[in-house]
N, C-alpha and C. Protein backbone atom coordinates (compact mmCIF):
# COMPACT_ATOMS: atom_id res chain seq x y z
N UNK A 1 -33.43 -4.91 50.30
CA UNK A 1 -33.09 -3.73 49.54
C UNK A 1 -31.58 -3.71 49.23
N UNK A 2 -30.95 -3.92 50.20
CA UNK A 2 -29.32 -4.04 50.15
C UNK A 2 -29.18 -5.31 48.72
N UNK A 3 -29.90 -6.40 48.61
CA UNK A 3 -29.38 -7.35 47.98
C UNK A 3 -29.73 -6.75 46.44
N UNK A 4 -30.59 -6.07 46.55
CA UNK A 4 -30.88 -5.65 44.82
C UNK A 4 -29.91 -4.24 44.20
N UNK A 5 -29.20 -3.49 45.64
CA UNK A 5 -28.28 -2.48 45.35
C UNK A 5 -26.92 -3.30 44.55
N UNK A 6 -26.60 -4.66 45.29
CA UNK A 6 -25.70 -5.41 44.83
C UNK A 6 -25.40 -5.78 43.67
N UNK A 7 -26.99 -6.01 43.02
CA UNK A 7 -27.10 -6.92 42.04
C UNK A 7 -27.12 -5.34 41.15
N UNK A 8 -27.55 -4.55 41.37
CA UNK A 8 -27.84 -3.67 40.48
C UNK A 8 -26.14 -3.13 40.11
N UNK A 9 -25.28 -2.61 41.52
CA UNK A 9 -24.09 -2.45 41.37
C UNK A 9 -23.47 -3.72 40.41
N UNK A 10 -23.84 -4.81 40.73
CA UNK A 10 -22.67 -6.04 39.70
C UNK A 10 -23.55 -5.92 37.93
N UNK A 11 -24.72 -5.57 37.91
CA UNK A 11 -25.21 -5.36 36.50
C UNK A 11 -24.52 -4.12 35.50
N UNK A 12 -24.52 -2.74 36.89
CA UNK A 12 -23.58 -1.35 35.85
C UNK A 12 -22.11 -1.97 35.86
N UNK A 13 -21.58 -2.60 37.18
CA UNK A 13 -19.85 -2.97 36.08
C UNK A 13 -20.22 -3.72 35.18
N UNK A 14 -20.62 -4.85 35.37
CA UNK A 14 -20.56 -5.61 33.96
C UNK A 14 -21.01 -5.00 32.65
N UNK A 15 -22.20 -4.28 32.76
CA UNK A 15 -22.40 -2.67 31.23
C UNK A 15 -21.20 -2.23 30.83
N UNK A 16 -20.46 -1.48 32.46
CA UNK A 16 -19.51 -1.09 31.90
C UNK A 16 -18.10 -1.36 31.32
N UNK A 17 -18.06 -2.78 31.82
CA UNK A 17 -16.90 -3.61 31.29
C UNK A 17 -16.99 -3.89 29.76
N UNK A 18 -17.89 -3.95 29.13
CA UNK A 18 -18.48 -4.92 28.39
C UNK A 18 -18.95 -3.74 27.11
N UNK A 19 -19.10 -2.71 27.53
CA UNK A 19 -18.73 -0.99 27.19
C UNK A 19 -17.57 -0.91 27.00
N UNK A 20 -16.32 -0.69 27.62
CA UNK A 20 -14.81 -0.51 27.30
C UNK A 20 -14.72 -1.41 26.09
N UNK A 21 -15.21 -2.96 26.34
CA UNK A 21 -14.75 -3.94 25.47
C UNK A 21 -14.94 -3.92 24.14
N UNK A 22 -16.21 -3.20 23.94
CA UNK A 22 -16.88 -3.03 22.62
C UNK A 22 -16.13 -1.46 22.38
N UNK A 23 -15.63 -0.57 22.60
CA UNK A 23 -15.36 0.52 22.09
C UNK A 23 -13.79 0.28 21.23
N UNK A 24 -13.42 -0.50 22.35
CA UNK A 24 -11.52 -1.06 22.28
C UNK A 24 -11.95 -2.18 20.87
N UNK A 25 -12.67 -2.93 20.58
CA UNK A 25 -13.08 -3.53 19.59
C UNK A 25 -13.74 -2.56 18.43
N UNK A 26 -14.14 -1.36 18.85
CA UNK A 26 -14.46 -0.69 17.65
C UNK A 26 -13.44 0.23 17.32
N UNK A 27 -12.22 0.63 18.15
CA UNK A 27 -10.96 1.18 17.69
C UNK A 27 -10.32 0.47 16.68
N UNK A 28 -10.19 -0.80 17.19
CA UNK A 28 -9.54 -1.73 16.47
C UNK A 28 -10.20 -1.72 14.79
N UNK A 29 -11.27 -1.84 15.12
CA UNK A 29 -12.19 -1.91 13.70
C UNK A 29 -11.82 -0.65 12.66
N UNK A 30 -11.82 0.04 13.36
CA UNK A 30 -11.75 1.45 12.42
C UNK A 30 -10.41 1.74 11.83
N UNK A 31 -9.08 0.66 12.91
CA UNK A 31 -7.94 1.11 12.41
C UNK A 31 -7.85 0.13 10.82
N UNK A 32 -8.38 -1.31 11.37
CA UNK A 32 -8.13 -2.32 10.26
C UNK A 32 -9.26 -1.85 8.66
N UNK A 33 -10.05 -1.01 9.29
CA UNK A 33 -10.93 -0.48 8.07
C UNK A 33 -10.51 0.47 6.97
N UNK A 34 -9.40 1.03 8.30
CA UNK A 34 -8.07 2.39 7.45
C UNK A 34 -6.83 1.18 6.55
N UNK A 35 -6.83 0.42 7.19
CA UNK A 35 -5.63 -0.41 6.50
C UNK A 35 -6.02 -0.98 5.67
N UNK A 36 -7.49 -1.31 5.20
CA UNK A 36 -8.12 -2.14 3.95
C UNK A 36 -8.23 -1.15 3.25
N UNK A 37 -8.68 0.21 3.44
CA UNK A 37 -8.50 0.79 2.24
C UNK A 37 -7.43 1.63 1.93
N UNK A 38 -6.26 1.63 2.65
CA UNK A 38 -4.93 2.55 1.92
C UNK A 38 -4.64 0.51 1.20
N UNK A 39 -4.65 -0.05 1.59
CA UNK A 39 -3.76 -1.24 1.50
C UNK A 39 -5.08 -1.64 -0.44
N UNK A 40 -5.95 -1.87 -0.33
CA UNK A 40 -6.86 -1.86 -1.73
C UNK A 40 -6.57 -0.34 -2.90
N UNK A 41 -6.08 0.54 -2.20
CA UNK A 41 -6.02 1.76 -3.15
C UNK A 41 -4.16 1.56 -3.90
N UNK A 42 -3.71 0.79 -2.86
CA UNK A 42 -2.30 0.46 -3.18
C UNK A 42 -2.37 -1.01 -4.24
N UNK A 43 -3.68 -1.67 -3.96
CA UNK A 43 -3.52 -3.00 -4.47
C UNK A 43 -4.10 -2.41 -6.50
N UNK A 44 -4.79 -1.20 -6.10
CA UNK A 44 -5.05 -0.86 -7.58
C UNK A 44 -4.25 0.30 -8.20
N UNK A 45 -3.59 0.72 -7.62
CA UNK A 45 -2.28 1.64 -7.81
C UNK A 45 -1.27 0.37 -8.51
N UNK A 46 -1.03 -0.72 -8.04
CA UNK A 46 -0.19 -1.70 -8.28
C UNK A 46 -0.77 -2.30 -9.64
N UNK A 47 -1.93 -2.31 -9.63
CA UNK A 47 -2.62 -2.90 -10.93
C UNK A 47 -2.64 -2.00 -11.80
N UNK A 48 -2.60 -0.82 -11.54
CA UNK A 48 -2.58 -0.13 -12.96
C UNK A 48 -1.21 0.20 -13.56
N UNK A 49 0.02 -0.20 -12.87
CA UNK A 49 0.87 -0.37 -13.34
C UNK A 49 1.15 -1.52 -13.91
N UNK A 50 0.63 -2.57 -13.72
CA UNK A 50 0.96 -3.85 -13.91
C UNK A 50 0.22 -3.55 -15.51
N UNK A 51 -1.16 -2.71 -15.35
CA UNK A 51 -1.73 -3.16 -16.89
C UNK A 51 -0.65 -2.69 -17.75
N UNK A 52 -0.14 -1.02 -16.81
CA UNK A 52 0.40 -0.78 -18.32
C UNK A 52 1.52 -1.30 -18.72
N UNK A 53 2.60 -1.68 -17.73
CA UNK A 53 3.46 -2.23 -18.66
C UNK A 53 3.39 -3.41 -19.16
N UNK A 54 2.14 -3.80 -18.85
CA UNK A 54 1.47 -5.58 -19.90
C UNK A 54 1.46 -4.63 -20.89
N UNK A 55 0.61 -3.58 -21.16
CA UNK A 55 -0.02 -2.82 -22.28
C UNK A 55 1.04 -2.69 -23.23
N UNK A 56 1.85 -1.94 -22.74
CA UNK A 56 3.57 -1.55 -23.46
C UNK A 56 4.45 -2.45 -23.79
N UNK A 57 4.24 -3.77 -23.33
CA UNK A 57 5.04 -4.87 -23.21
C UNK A 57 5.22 -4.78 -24.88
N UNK A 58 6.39 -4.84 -25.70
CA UNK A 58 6.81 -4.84 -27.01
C UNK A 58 6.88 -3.86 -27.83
N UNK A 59 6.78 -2.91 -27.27
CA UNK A 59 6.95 -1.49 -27.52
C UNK A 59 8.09 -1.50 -27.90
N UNK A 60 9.35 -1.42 -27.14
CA UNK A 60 10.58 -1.54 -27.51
C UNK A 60 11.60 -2.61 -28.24
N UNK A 61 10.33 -3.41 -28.10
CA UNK A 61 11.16 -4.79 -28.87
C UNK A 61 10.52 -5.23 -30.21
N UNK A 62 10.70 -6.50 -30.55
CA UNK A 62 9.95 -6.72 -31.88
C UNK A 62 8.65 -6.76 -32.39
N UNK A 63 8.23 -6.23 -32.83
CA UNK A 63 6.83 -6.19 -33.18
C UNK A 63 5.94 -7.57 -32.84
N UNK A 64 4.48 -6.88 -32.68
CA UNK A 64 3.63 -8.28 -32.42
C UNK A 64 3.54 -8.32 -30.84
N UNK A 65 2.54 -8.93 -31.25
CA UNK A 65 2.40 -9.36 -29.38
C UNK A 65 3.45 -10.05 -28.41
N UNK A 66 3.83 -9.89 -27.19
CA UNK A 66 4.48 -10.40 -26.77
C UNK A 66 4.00 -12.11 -25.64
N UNK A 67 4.66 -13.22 -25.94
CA UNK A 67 4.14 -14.21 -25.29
C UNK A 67 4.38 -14.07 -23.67
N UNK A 68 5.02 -12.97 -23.17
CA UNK A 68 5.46 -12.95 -21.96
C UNK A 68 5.12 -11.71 -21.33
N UNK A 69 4.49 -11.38 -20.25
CA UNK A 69 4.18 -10.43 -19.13
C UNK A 69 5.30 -9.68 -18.86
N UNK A 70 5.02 -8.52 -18.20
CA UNK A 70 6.22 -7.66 -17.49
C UNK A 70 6.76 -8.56 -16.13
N UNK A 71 5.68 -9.11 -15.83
CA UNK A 71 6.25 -10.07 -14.39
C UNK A 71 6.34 -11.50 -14.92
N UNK A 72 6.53 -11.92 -16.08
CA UNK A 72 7.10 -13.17 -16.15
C UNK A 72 7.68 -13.32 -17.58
N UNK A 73 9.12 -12.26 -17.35
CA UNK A 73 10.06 -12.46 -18.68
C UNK A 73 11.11 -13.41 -19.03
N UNK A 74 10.68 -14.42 -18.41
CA UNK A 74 11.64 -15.70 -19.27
C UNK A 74 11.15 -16.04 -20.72
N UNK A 75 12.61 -16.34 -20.91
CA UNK A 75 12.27 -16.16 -22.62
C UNK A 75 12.60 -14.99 -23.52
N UNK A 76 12.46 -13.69 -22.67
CA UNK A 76 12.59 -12.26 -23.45
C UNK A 76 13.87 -12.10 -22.73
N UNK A 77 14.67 -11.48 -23.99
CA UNK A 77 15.28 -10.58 -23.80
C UNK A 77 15.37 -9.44 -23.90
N UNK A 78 14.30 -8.74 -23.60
CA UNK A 78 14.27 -7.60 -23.80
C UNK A 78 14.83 -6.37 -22.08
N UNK A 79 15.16 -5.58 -22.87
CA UNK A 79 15.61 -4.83 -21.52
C UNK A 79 14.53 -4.33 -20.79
N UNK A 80 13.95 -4.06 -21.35
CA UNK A 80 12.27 -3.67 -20.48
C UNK A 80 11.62 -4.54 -19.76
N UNK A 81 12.13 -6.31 -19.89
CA UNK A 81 11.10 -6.44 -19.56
C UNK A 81 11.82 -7.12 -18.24
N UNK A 82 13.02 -6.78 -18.27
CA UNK A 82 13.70 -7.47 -17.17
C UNK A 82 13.89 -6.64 -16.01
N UNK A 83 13.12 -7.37 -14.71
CA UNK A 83 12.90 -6.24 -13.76
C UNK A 83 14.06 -5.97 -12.90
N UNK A 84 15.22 -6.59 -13.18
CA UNK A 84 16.96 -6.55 -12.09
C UNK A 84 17.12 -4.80 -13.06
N UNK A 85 17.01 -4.89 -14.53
CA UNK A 85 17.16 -3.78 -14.83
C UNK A 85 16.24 -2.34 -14.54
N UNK A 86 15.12 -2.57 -13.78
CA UNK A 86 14.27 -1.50 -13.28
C UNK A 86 14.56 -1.12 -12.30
N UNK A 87 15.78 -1.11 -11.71
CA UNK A 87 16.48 -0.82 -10.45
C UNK A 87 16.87 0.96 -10.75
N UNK A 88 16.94 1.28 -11.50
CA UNK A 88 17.56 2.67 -11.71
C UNK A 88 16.75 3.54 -11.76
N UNK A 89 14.89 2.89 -11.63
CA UNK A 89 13.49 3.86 -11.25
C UNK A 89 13.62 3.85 -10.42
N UNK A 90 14.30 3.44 -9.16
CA UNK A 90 13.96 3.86 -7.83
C UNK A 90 15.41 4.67 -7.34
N UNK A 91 16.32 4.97 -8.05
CA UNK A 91 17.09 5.77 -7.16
C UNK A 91 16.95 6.71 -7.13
N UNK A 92 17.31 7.64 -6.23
CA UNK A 92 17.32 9.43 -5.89
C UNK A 92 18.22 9.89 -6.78
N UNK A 93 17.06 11.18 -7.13
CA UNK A 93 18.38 12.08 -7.81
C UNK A 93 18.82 13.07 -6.85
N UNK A 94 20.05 13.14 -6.85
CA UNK A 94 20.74 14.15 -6.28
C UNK A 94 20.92 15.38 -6.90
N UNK A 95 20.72 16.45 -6.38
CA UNK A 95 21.11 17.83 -6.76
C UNK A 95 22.15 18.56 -6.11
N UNK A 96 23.14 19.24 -7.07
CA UNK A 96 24.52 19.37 -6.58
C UNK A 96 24.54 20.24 -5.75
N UNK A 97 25.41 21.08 -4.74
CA UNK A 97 25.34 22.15 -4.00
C UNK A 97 25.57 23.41 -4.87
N UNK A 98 26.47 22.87 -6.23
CA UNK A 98 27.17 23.96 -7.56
C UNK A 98 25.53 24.45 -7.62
N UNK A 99 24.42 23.28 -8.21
CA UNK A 99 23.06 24.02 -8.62
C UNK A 99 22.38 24.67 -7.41
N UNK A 100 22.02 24.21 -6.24
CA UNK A 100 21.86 25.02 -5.44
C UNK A 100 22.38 26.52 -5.00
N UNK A 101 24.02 26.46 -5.76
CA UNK A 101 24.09 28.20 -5.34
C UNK A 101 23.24 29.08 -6.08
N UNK A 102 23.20 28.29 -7.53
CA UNK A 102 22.63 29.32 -8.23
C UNK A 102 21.32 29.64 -8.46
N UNK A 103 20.42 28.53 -7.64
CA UNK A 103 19.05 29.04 -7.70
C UNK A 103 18.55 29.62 -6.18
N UNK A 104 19.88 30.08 -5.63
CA UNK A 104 19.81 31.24 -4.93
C UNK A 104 19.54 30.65 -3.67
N UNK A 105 19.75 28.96 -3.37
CA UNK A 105 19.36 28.81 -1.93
C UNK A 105 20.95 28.24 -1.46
N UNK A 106 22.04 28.93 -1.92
CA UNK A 106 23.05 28.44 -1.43
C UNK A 106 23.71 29.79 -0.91
């Protein structure tokens, strides 16, 4: 009787080891399942910018189609299509403390 309490005791740890293991493996799962889809909603966020400025590509420049992509402007000179010059979409605008008095949060 003692020898089957043993075996029965070494059968529930091993359940329950083997339990932790699979839950800690399904944490994991659920985090990398969150990161495939912010990381795919970003990969088509990225694509729909990419279409449009393919789309727009010659808008500002000479008529006709353009032989060159927004991501591969050798060859153009165009200011649009050169991305060292798309540096000035990402800076902050600052708002002065002068405008802040006057919309009353100064």
């Amino acid at each position: 009787m003692r020898a089957l309490r043993n075996e029965n005791h070494q059968i529930l740890t091993s359940v329950t080891l083997t339990t932790r293991k699979y839950l800690a493996v399904e944490a994991e799962n659920l985090v990398l399942r969150a990161q495939v889809s912010e990381l795919s909603h970003k990969l088509e966020s990225l694509n729909e910018i990419n279409h449009f400025l393919n789309a727009t590509n010659g808008v500002f420049g000479p008529s006709g189609p353009s032989p060159t992509s927004f991501l591969e402007p050798e060859g153009s000179s165009n200011f649009f299509n050169n991305l060292f010059n798309m540096v000035y979409l990402s800076q902050p605008i600052m708002a002065s403390a002068y405008m802040l008095h006057f919309n009353g949060c100064g």
